[in-house]
N, C-alpha and C. Protein backbone atom coordinates (compact mmCIF):
# COMPACT_ATOMS: atom_id res chain seq x y z
N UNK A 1 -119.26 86.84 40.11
CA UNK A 1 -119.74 87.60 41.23
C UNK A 1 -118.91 88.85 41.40
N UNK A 2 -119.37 89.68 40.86
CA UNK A 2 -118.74 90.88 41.05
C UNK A 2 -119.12 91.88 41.93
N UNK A 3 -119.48 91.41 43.22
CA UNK A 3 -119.83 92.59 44.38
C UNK A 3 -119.00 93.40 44.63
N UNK A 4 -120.03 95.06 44.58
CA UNK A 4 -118.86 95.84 44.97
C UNK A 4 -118.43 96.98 43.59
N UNK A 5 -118.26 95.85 42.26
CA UNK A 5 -117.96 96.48 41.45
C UNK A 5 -118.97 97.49 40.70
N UNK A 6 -118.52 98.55 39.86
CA UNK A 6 -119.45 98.90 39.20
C UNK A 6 -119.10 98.74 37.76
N UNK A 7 -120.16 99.19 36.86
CA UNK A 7 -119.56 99.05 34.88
C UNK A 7 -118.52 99.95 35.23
N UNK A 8 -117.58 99.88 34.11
CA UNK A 8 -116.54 101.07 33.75
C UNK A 8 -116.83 102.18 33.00
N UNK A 9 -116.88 102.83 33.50
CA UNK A 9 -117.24 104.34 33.41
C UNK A 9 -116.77 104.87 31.63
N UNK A 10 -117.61 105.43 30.98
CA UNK A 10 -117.46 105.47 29.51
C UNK A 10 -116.39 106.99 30.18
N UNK A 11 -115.33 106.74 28.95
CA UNK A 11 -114.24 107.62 28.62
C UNK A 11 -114.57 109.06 28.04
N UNK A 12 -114.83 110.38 28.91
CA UNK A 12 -115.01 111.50 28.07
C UNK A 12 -114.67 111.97 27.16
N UNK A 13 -114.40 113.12 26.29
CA UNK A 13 -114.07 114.01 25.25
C UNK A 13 -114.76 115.49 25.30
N UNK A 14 -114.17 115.85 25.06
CA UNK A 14 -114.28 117.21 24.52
C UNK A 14 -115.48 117.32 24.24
N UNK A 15 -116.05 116.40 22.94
CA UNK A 15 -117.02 116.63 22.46
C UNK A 15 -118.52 116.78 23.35
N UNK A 16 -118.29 115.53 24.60
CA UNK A 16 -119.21 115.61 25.43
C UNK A 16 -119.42 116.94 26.26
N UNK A 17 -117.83 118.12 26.27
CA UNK A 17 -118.34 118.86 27.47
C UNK A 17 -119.28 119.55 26.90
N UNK A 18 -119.97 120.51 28.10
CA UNK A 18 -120.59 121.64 28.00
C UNK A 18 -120.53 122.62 27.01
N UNK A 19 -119.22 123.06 27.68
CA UNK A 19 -118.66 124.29 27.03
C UNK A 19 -118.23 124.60 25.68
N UNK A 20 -117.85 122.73 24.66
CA UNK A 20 -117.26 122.39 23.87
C UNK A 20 -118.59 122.51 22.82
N UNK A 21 -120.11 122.01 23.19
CA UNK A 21 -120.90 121.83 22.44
C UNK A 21 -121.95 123.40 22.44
N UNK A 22 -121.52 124.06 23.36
CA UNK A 22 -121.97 125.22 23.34
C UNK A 22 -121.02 126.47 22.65
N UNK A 23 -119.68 126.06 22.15
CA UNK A 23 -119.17 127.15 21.28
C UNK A 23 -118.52 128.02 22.49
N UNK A 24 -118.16 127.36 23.60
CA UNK A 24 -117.99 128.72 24.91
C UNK A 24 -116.28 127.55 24.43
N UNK A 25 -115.79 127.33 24.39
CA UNK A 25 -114.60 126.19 24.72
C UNK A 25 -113.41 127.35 24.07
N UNK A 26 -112.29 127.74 24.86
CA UNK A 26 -111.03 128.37 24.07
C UNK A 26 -110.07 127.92 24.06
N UNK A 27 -110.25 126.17 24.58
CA UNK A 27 -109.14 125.63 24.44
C UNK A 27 -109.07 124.45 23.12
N UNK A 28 -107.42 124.74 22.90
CA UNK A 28 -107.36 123.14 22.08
C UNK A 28 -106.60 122.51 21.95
N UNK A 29 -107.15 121.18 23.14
CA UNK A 29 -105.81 120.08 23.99
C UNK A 29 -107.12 118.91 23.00
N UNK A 30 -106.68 118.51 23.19
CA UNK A 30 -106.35 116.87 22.70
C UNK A 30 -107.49 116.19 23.64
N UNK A 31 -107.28 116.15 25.07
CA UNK A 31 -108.21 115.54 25.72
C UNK A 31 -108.86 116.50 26.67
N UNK A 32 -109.66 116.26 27.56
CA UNK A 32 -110.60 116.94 28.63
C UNK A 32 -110.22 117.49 29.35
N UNK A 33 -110.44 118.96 29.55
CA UNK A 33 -109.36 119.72 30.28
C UNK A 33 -110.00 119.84 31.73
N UNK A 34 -109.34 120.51 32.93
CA UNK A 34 -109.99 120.04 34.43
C UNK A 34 -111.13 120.80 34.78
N UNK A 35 -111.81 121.96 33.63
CA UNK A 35 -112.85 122.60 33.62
C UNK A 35 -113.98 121.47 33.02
N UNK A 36 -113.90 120.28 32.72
CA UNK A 36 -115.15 119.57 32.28
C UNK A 36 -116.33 119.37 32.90
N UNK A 37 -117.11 119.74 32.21
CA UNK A 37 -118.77 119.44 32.63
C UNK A 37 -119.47 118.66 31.65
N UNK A 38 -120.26 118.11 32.19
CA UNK A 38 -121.13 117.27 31.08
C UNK A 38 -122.25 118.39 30.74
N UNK A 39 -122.46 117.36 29.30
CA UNK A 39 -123.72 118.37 28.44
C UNK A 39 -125.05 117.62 29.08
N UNK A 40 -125.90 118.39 29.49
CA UNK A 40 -126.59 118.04 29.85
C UNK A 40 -128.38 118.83 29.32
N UNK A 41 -129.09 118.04 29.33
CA UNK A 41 -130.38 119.05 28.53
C UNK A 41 -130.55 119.71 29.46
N UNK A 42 -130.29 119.94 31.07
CA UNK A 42 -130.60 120.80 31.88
C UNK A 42 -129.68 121.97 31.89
N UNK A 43 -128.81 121.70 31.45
CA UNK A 43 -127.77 123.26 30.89
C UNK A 43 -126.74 122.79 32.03
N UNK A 44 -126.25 123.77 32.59
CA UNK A 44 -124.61 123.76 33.18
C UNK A 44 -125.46 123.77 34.56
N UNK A 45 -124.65 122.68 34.73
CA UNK A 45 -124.63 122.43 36.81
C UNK A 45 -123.33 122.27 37.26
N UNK A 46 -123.55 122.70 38.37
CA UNK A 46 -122.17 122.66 39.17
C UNK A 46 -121.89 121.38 39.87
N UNK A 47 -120.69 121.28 39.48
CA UNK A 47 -119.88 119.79 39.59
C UNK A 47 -120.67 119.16 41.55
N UNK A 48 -120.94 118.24 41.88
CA UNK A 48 -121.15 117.89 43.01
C UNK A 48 -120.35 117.67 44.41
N UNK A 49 -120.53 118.66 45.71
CA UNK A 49 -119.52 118.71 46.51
C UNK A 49 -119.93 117.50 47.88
N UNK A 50 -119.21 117.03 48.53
CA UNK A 50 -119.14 116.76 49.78
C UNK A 50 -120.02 117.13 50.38
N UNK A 51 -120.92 116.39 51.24
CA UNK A 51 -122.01 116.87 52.32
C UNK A 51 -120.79 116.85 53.47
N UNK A 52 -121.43 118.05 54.31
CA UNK A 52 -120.90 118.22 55.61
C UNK A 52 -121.77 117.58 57.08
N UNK A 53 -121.00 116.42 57.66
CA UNK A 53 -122.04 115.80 58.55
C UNK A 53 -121.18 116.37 59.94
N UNK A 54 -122.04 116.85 60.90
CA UNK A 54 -122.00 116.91 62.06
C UNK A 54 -121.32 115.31 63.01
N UNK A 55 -120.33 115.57 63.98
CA UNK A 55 -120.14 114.34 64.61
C UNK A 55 -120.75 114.57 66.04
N UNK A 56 -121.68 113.38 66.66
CA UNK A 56 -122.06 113.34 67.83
C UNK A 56 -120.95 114.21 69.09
N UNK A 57 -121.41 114.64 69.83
CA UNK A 57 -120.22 115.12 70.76
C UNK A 57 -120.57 113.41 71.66
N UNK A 58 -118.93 113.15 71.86
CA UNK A 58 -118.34 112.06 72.43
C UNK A 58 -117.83 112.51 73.72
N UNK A 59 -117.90 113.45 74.51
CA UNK A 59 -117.42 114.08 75.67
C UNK A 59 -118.26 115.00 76.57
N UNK A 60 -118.23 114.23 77.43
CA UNK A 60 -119.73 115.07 78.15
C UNK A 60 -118.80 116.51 78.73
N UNK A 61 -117.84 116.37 79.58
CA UNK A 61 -116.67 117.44 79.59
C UNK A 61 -115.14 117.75 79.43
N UNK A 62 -115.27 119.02 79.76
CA UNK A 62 -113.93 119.12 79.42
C UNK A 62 -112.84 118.67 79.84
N UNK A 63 -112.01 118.57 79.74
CA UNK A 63 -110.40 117.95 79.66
C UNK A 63 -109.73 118.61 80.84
N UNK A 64 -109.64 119.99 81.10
CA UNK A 64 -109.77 120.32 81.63
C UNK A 64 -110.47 121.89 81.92
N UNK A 65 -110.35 121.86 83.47
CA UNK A 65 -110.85 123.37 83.19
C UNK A 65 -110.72 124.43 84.40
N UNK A 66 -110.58 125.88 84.57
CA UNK A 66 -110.23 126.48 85.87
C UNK A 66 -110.63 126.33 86.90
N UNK A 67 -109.73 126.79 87.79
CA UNK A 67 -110.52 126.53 89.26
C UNK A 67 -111.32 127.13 89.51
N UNK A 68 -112.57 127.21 90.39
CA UNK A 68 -113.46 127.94 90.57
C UNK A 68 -112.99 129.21 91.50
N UNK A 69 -113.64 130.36 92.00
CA UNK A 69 -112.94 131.23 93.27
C UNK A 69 -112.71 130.61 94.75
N UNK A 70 -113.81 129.78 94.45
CA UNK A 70 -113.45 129.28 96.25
C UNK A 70 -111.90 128.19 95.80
N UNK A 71 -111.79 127.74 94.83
CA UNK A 71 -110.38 126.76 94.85
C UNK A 71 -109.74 127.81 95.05
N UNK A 72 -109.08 128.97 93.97
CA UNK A 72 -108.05 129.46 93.98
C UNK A 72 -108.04 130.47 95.44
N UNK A 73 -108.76 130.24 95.96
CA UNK A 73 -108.65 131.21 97.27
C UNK A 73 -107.98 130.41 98.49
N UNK A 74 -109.22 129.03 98.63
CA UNK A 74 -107.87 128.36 99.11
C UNK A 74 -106.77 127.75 98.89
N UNK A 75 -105.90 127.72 97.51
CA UNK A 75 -104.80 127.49 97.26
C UNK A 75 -103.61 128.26 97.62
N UNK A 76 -104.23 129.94 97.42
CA UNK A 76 -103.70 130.77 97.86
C UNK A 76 -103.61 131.68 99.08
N UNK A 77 -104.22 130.57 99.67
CA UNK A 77 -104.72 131.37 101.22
C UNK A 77 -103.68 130.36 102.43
N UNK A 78 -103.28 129.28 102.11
CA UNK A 78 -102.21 128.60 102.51
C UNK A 78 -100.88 129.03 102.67
C-alpha cells in the first residue's frame, strides 16, 4: 500500500534537454545543467510557475483607526 507515493521519477541527461538535441547547448558538464528543459514535440515551454491565490479577507475592520473630528475636538476641547 503505497498511498501517497508516486513512481520514481526517470533520471535526466543532457541528451533529453532541449537545447542539447537542438544543437543550441554550449555547455560541457557531465550532467544537467540548471537551464534544463525537456524535449518536447511541442518545442520549448517555459518551465511551470506557482499559481497566485487570493486569501479571503478574515477582518471585517481595522485594527485600528483615527479619530473622527467630532472625537478629536472633544479631546481637545477639555
Amino acid at each position: 500500500m503505497n498511498k501517497g507515493r508516486t513512481a520514481p521519477k526517470k533520471k535526466v541527461s543532457c541528451a533529453d534537454c532541449y537545447f542539447h538535441c537542438n544543437t543550441l547547448c554550449a555547455l560541457g558538464l557531465d550532467e544537467p545543467c540548471p537551464t534544463f528543459r525537456p524535449d518536447t514535440p511541442e518545442g520549448l515551454r517555459p518551465p511551470t510557475q506557482l499559481r497566485f491565490l487570493f486569501r479571503t479577507e478574515r477582518r471585517t475592520q481595522s485594527a485600528w483607526a483615527f479619530p473622527t473630528a467630532d472625537e478629536q475636538a472633544a479631546l481637545h476641547s477639555a
